[in-house]
PDB file of N, CA and C in Angstrom:
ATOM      1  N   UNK A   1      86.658 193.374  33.284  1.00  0.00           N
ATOM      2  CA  UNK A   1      87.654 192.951  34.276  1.00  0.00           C
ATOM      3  C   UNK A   1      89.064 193.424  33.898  1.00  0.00           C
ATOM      4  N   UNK A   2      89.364 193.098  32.544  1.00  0.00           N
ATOM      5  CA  UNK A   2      90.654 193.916  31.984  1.00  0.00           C
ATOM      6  C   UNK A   2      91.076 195.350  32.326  1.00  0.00           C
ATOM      7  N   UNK A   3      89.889 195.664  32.314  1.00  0.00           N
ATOM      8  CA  UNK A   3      90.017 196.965  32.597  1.00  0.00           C
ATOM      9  C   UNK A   3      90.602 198.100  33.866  1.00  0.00           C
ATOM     10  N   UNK A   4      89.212 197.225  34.532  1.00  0.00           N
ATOM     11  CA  UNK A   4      90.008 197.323  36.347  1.00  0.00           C
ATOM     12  C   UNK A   4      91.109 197.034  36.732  1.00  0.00           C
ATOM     13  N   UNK A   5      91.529 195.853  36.120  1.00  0.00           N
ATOM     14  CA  UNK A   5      93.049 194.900  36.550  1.00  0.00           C
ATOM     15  C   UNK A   5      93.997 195.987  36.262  1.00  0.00           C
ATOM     16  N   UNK A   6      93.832 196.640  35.429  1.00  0.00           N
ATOM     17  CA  UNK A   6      94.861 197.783  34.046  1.00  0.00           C
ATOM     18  C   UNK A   6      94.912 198.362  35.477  1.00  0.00           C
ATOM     19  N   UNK A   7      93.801 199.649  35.889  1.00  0.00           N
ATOM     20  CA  UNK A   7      93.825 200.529  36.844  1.00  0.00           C
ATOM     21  C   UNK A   7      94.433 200.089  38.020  1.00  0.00           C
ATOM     22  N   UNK A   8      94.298 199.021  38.420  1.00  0.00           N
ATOM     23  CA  UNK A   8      94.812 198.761  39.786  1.00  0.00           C
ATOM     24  C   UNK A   8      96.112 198.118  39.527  1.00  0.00           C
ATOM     25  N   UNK A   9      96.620 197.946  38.129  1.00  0.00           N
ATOM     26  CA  UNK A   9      97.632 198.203  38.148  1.00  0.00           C
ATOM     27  C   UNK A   9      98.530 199.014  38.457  1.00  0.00           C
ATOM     28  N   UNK A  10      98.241 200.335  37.773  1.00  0.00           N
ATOM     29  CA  UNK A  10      98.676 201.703  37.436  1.00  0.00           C
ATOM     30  C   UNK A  10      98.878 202.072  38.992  1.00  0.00           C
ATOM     31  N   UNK A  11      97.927 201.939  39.226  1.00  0.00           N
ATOM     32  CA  UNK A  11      97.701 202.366  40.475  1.00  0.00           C
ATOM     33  C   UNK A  11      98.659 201.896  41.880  1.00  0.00           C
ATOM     34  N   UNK A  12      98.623 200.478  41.752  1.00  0.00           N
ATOM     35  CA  UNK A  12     100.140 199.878  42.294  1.00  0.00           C
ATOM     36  C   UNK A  12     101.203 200.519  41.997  1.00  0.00           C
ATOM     37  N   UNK A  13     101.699 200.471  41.015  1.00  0.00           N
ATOM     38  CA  UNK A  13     102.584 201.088  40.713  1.00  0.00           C
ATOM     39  C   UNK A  13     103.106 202.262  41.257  1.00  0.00           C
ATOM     40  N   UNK A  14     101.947 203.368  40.601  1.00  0.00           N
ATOM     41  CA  UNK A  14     102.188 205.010  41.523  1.00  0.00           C
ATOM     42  C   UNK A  14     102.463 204.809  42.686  1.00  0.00           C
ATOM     43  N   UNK A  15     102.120 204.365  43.574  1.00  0.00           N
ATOM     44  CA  UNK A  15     102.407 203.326  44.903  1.00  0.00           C
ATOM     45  C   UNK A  15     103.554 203.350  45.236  1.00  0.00           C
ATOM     46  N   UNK A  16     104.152 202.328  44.777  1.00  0.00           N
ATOM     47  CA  UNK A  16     105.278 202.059  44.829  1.00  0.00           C
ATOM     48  C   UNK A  16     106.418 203.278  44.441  1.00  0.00           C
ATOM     49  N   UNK A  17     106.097 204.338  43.299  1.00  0.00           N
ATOM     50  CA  UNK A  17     106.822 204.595  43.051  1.00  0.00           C
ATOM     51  C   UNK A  17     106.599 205.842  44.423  1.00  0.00           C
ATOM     52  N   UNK A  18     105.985 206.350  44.524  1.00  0.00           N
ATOM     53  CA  UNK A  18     105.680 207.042  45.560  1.00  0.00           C
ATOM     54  C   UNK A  18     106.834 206.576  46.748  1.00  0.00           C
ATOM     55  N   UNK A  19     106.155 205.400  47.112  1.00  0.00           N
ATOM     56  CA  UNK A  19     106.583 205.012  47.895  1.00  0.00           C
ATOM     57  C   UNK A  19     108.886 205.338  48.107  1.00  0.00           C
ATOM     58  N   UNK A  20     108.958 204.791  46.873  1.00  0.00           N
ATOM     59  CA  UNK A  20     110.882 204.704  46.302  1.00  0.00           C
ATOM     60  C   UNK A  20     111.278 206.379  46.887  1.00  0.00           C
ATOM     61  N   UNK A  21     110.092 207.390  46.526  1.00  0.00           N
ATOM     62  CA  UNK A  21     110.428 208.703  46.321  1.00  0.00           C
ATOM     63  C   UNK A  21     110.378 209.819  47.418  1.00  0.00           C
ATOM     64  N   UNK A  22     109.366 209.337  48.127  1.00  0.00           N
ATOM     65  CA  UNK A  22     108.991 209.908  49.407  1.00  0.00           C
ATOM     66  C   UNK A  22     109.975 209.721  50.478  1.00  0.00           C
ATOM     67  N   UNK A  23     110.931 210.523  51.337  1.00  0.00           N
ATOM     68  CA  UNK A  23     111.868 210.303  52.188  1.00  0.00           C
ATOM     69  C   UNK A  23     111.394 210.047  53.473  1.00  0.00           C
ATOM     70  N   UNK A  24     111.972 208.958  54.057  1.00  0.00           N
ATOM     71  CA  UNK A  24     111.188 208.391  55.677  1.00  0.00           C
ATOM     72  C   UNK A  24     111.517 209.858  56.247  1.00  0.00           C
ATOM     73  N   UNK A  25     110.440 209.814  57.340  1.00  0.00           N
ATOM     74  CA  UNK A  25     110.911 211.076  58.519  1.00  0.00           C
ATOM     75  C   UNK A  25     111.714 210.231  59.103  1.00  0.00           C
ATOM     76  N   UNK A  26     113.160 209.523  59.805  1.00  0.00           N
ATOM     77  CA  UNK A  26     114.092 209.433  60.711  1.00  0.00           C
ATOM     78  C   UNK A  26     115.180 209.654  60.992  1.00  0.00           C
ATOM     79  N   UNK A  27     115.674 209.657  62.224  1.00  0.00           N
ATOM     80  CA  UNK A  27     116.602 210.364  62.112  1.00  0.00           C
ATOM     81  C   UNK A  27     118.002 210.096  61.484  1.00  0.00           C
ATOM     82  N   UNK A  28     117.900 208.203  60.975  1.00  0.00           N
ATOM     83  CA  UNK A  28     119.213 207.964  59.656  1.00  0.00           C
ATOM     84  C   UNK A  28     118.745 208.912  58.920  1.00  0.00           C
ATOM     85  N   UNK A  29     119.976 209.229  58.264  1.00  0.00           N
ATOM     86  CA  UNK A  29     119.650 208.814  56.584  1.00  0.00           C
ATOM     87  C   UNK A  29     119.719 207.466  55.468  1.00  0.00           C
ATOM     88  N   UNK A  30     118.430 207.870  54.634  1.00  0.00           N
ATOM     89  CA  UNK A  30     118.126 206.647  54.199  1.00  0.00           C
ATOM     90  C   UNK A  30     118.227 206.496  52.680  1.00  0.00           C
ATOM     91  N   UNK A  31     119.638 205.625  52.121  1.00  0.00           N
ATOM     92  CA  UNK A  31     119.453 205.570  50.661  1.00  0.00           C
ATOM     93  C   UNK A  31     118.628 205.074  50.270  1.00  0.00           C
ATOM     94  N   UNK A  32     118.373 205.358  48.868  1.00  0.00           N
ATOM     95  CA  UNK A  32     117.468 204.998  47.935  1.00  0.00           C
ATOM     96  C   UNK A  32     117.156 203.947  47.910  1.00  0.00           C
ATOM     97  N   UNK A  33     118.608 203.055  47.392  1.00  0.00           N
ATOM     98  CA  UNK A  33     118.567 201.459  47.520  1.00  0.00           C
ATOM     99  C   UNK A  33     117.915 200.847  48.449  1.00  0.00           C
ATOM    100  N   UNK A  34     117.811 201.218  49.901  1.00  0.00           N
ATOM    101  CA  UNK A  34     117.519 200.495  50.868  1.00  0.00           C
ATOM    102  C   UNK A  34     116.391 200.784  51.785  1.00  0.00           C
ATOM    103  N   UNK A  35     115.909 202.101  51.092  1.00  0.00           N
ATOM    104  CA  UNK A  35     114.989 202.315  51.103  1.00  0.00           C
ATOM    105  C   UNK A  35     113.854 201.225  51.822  1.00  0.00           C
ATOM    106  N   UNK A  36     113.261 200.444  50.755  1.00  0.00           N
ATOM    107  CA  UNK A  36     112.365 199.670  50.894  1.00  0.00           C
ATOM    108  C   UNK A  36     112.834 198.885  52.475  1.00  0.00           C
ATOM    109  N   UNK A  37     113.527 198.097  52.606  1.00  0.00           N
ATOM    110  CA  UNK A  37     114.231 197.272  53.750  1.00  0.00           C
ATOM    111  C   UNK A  37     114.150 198.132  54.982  1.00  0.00           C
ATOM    112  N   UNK A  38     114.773 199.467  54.806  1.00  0.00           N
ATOM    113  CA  UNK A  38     114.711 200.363  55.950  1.00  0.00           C
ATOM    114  C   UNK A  38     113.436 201.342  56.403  1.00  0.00           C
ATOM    115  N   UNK A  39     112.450 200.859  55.584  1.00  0.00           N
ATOM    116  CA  UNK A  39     111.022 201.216  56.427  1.00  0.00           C
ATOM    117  C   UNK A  39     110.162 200.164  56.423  1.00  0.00           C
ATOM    118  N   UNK A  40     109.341 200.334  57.815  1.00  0.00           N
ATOM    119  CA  UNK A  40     108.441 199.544  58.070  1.00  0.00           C
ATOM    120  C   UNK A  40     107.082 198.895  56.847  1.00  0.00           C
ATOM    121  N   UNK A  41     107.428 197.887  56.402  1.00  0.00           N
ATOM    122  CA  UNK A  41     106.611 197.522  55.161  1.00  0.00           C
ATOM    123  C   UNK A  41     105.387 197.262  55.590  1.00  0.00           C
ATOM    124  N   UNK A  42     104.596 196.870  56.792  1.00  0.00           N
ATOM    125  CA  UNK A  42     103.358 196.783  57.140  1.00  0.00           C
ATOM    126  C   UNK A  42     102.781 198.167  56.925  1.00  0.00           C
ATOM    127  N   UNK A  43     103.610 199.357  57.806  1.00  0.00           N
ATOM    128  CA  UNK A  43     102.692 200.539  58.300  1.00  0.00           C
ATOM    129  C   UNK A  43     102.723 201.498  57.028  1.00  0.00           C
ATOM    130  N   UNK A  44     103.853 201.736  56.349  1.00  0.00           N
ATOM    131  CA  UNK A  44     103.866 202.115  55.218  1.00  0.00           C
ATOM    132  C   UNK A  44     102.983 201.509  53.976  1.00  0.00           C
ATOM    133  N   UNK A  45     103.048 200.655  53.736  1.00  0.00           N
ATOM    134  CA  UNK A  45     102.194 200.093  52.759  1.00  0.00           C
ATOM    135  C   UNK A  45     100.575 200.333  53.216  1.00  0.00           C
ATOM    136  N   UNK A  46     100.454 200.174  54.365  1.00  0.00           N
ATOM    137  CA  UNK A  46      98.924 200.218  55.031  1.00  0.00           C
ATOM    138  C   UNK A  46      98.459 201.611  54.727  1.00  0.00           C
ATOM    139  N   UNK A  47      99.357 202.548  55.257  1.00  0.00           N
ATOM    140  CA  UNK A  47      99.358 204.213  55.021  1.00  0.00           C
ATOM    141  C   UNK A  47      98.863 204.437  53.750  1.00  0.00           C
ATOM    142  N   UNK A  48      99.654 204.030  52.706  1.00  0.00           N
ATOM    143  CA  UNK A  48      99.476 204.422  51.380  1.00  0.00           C
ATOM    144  C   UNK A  48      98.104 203.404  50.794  1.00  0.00           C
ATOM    145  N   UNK A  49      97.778 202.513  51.140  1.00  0.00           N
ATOM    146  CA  UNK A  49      96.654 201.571  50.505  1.00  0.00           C
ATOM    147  C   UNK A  49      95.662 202.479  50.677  1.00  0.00           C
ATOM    148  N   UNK A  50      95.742 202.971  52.045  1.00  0.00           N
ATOM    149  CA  UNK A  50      94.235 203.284  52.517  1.00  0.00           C
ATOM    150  C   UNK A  50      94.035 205.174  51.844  1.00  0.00           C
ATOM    151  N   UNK A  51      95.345 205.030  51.754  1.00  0.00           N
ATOM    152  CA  UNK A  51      95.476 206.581  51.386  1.00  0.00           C
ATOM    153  C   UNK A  51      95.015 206.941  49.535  1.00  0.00           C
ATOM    154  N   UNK A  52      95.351 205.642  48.732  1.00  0.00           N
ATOM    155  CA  UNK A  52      94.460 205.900  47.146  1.00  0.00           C
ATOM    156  C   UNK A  52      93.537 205.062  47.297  1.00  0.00           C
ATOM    157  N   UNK A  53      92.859 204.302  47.484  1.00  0.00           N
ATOM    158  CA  UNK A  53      91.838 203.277  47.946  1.00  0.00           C
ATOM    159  C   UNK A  53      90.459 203.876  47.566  1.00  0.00           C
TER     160      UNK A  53
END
């Protein structure tokens, strides 16, 4: 179980960081900081779950 937990850690993570790094397609521009707030956290997060899953 340790084990898995580790990976799906890691794995969150890359995620996320992905997520910080990858620039929205719109037509703001979007800082870094605010990133997270200024994209849709359902469809984005859904995107990427299903996308390393």
């Amino acid at each position: 179980m340790n084990k898995k937990q580790k990976e799906l850690q890691a794995r969150l993570e890359k995620i996320k960081a992905a997520q910080k790094k990858i620039p929205v397609q719109t037509g703001k521009k979007i800082q870094a900081k605010g990133l997270k707030h200024a994209t849709k956290a359902h469809t984005s997060s859904q995107h990427y779950t299903i996308g390393f899953n």
